[in-house]
N, C-alpha and C. Protein backbone atom coordinates (compact mmCIF):
# COMPACT_ATOMS: atom_id res chain seq x y z
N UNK A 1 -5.37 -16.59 30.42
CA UNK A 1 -5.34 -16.86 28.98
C UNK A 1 -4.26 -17.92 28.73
N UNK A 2 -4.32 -19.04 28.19
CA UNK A 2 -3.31 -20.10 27.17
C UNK A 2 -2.30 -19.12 26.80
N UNK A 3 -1.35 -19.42 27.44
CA UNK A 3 -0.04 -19.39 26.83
C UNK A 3 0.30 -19.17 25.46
N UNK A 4 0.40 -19.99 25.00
CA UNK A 4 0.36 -20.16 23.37
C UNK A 4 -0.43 -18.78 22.78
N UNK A 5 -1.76 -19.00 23.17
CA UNK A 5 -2.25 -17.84 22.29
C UNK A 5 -2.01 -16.66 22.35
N UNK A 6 -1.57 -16.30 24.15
CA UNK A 6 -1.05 -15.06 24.15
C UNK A 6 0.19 -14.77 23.20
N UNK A 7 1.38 -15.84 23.23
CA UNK A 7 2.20 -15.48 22.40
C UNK A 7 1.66 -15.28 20.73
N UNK A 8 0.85 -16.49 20.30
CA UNK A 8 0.74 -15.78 19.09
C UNK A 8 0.06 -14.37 18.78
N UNK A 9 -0.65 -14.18 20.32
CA UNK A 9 -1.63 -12.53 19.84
C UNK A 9 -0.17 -11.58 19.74
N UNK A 10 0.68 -11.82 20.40
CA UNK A 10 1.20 -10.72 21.00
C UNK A 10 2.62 -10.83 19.66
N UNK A 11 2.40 -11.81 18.48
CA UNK A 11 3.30 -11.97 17.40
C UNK A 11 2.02 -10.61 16.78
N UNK A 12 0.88 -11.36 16.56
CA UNK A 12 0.21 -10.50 15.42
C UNK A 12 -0.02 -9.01 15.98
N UNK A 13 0.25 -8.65 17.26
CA UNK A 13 0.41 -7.22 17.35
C UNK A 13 1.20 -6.55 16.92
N UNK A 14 2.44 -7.24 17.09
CA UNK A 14 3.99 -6.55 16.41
C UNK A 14 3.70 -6.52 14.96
N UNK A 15 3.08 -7.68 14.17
CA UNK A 15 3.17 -7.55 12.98
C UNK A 15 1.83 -6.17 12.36
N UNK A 16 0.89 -6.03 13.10
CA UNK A 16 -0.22 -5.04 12.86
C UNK A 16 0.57 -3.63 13.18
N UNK A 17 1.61 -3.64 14.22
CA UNK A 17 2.24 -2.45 14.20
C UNK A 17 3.24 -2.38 13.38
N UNK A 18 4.11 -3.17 12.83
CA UNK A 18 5.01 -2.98 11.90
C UNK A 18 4.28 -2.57 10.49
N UNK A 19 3.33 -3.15 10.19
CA UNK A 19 1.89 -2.77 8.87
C UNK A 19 1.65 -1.06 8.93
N UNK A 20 1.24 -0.69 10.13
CA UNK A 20 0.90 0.35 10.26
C UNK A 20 2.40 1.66 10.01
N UNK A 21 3.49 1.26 10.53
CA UNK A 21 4.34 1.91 10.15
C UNK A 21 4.80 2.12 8.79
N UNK A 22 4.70 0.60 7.68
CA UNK A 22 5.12 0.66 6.66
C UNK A 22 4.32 0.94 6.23
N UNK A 23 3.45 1.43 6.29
CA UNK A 23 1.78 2.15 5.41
C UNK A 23 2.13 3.43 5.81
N UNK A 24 2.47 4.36 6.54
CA UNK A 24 3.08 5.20 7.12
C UNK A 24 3.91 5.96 6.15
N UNK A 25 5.16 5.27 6.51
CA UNK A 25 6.34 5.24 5.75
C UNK A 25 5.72 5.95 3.53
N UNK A 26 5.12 4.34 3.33
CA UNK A 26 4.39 4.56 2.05
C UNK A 26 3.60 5.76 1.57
N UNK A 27 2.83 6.34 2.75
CA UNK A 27 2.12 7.27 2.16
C UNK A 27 3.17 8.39 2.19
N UNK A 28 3.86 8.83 2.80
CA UNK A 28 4.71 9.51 3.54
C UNK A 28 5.18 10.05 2.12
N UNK A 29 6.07 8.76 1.06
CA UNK A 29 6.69 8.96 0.41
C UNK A 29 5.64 9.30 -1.05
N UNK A 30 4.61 8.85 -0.80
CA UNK A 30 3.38 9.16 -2.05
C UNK A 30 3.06 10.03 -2.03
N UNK A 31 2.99 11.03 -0.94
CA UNK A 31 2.81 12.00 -0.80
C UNK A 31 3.65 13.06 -1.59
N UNK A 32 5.10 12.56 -1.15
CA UNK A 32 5.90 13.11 -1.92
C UNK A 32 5.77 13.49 -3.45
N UNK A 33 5.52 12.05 -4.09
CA UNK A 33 5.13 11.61 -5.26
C UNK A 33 4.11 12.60 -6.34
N UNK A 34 3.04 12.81 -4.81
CA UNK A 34 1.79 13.75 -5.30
C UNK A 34 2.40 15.17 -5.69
N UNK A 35 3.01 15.43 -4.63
CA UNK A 35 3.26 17.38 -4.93
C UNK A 35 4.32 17.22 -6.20
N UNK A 36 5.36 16.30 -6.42
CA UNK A 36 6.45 16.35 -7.41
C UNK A 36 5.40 16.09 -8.87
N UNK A 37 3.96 15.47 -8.67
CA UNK A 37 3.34 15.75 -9.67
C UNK A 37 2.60 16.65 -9.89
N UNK A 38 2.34 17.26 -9.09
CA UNK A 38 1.51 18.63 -8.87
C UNK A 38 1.90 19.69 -9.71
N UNK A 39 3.29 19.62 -8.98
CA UNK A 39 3.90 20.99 -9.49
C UNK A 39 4.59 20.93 -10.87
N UNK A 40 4.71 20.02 -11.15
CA UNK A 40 5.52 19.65 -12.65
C UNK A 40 4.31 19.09 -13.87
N UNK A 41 2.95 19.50 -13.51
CA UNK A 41 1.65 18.94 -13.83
C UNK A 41 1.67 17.75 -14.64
N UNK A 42 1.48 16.58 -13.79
CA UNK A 42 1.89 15.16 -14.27
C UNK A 42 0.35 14.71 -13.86
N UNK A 43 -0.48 13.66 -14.33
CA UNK A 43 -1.46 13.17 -13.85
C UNK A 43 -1.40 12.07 -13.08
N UNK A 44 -2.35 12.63 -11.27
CA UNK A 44 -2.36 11.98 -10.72
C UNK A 44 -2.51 10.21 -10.88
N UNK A 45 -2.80 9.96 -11.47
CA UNK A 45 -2.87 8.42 -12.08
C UNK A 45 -1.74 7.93 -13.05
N UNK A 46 -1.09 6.85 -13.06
CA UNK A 46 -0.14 6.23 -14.08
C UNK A 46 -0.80 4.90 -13.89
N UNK A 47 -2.39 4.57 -14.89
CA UNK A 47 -2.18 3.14 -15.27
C UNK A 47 -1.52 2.46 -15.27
N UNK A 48 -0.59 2.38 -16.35
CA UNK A 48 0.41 1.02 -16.83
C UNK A 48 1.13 0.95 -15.29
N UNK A 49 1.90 1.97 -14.75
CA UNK A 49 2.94 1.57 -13.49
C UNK A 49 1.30 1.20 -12.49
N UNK A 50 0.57 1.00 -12.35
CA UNK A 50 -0.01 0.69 -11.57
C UNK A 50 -0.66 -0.96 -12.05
N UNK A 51 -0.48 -1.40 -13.10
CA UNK A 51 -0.71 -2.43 -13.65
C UNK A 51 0.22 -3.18 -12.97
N UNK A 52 1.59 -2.59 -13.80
CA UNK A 52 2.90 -3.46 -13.37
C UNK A 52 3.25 -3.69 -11.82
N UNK A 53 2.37 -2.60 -11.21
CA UNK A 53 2.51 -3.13 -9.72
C UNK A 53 1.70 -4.16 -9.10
N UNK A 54 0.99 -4.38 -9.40
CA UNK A 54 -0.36 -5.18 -9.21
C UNK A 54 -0.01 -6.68 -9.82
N UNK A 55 0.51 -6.58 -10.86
CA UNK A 55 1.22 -8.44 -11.89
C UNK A 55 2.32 -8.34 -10.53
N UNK A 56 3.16 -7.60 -10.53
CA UNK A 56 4.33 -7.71 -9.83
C UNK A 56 4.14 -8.40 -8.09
N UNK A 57 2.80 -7.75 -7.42
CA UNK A 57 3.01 -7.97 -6.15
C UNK A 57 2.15 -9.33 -6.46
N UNK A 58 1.00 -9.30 -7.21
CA UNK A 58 0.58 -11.01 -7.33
C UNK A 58 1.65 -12.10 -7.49
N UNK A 59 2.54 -11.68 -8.41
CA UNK A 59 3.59 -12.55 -8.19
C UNK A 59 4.37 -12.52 -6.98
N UNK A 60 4.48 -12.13 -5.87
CA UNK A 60 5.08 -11.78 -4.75
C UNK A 60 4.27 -12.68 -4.01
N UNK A 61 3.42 -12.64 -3.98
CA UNK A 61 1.97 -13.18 -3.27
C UNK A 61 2.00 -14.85 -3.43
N UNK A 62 1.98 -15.21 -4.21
CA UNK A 62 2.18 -16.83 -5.06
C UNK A 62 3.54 -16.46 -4.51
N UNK A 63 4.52 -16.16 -4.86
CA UNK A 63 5.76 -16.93 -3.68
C UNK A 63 5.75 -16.87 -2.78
N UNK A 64 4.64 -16.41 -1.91
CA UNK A 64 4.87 -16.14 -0.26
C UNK A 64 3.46 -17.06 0.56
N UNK A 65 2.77 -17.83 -0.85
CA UNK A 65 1.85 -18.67 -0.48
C UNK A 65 0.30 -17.41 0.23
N UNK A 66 0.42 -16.91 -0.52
CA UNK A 66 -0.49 -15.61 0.08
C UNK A 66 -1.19 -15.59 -1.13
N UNK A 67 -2.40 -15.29 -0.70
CA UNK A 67 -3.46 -15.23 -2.10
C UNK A 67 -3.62 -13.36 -2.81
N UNK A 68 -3.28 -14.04 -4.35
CA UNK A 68 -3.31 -13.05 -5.12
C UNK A 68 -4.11 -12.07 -5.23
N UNK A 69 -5.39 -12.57 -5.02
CA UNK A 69 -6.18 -12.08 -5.10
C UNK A 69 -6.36 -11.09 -3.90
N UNK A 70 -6.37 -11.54 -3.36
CA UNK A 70 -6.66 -10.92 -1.42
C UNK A 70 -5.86 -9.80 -1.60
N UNK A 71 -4.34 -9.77 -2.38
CA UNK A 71 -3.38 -8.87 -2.69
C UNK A 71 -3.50 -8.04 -3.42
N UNK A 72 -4.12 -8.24 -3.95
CA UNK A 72 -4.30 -7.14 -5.71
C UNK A 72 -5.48 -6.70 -4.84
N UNK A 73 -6.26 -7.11 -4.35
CA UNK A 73 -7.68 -6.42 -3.47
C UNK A 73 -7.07 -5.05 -2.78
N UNK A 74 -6.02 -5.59 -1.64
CA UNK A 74 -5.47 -4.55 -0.64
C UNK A 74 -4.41 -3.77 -1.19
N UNK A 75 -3.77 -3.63 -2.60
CA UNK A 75 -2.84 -2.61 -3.16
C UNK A 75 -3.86 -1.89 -3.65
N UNK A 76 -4.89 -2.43 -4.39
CA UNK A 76 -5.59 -1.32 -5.18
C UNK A 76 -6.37 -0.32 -3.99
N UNK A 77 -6.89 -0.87 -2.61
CA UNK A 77 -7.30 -0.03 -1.63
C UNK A 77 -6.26 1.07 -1.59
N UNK A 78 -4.86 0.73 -1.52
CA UNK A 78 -3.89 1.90 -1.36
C UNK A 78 -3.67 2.52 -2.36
N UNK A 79 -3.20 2.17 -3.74
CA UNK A 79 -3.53 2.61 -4.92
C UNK A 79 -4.70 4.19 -5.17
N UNK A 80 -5.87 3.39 -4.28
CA UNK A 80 -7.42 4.54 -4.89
C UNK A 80 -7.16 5.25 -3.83
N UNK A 81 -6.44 5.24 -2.68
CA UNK A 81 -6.29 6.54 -2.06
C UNK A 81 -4.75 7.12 -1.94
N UNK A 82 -4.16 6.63 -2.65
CA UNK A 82 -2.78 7.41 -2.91
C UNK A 82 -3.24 8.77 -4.66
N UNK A 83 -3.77 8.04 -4.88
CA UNK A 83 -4.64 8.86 -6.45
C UNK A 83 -5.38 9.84 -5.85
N UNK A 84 -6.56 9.46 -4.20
CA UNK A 84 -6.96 10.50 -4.20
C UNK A 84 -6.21 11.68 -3.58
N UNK A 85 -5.40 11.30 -2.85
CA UNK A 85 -4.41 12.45 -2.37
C UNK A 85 -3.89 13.12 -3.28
N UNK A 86 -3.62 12.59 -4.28
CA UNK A 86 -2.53 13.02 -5.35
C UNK A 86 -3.50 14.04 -5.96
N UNK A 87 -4.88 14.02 -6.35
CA UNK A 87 -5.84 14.42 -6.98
C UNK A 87 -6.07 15.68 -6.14
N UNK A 88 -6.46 15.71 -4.83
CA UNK A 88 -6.41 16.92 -4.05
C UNK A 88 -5.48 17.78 -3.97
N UNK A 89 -4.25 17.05 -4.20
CA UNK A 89 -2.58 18.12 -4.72
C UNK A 89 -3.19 18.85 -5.98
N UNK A 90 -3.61 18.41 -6.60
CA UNK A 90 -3.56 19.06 -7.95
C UNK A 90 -4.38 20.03 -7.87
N UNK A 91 -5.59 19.64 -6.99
CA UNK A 91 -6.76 20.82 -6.94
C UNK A 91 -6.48 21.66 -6.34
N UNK A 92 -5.40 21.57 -5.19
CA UNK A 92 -5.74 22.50 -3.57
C UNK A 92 -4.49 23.56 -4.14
């Protein structure tokens, strides 16, 4: 294999494993999030803070030359399953 490409595969592995940890990490703490709403009966969903996260990381996105869109795509993937966890707290 080219040189070169091995090094860049072997950049985007570290970075696919560092992803996977901080998704990790994230749910880890959403989780948290879920039972502290569970038990204090808060609804699994907060629109507006989920708005403001979404303006917020698009703007993150445009400074990092990363498309907004592509961004607001892959928070709301985490978003609809941090809700559904949170949603199964409430039921289970």
């Amino acid at each position: 294999m080219d040189e070169t490409l091995k090094r860049y595969r072997e950049s985007i592995d570290n970075i696919d494993a560092a992803l996977v940890f901080m998704l990790a990490e994230r749910f880890k703490v959403t989780q948290a999030v879920g039972e502290y709403k569970a038990t204090h009966d808060l609804p699994p969903a907060d629109p507006g803070r989920e708005e403001r996260q979404i303006q917020r990381l698009r703007q993150l996105a445009l400074d990092a030359n990363l498309d907004p869109d592509f961004t607001e795509k892959f928070l709301r993937f985490i978003i609809d399953e941090v809700i559904r966890h949170h949603e199964r707290l409430r039921e289970g």
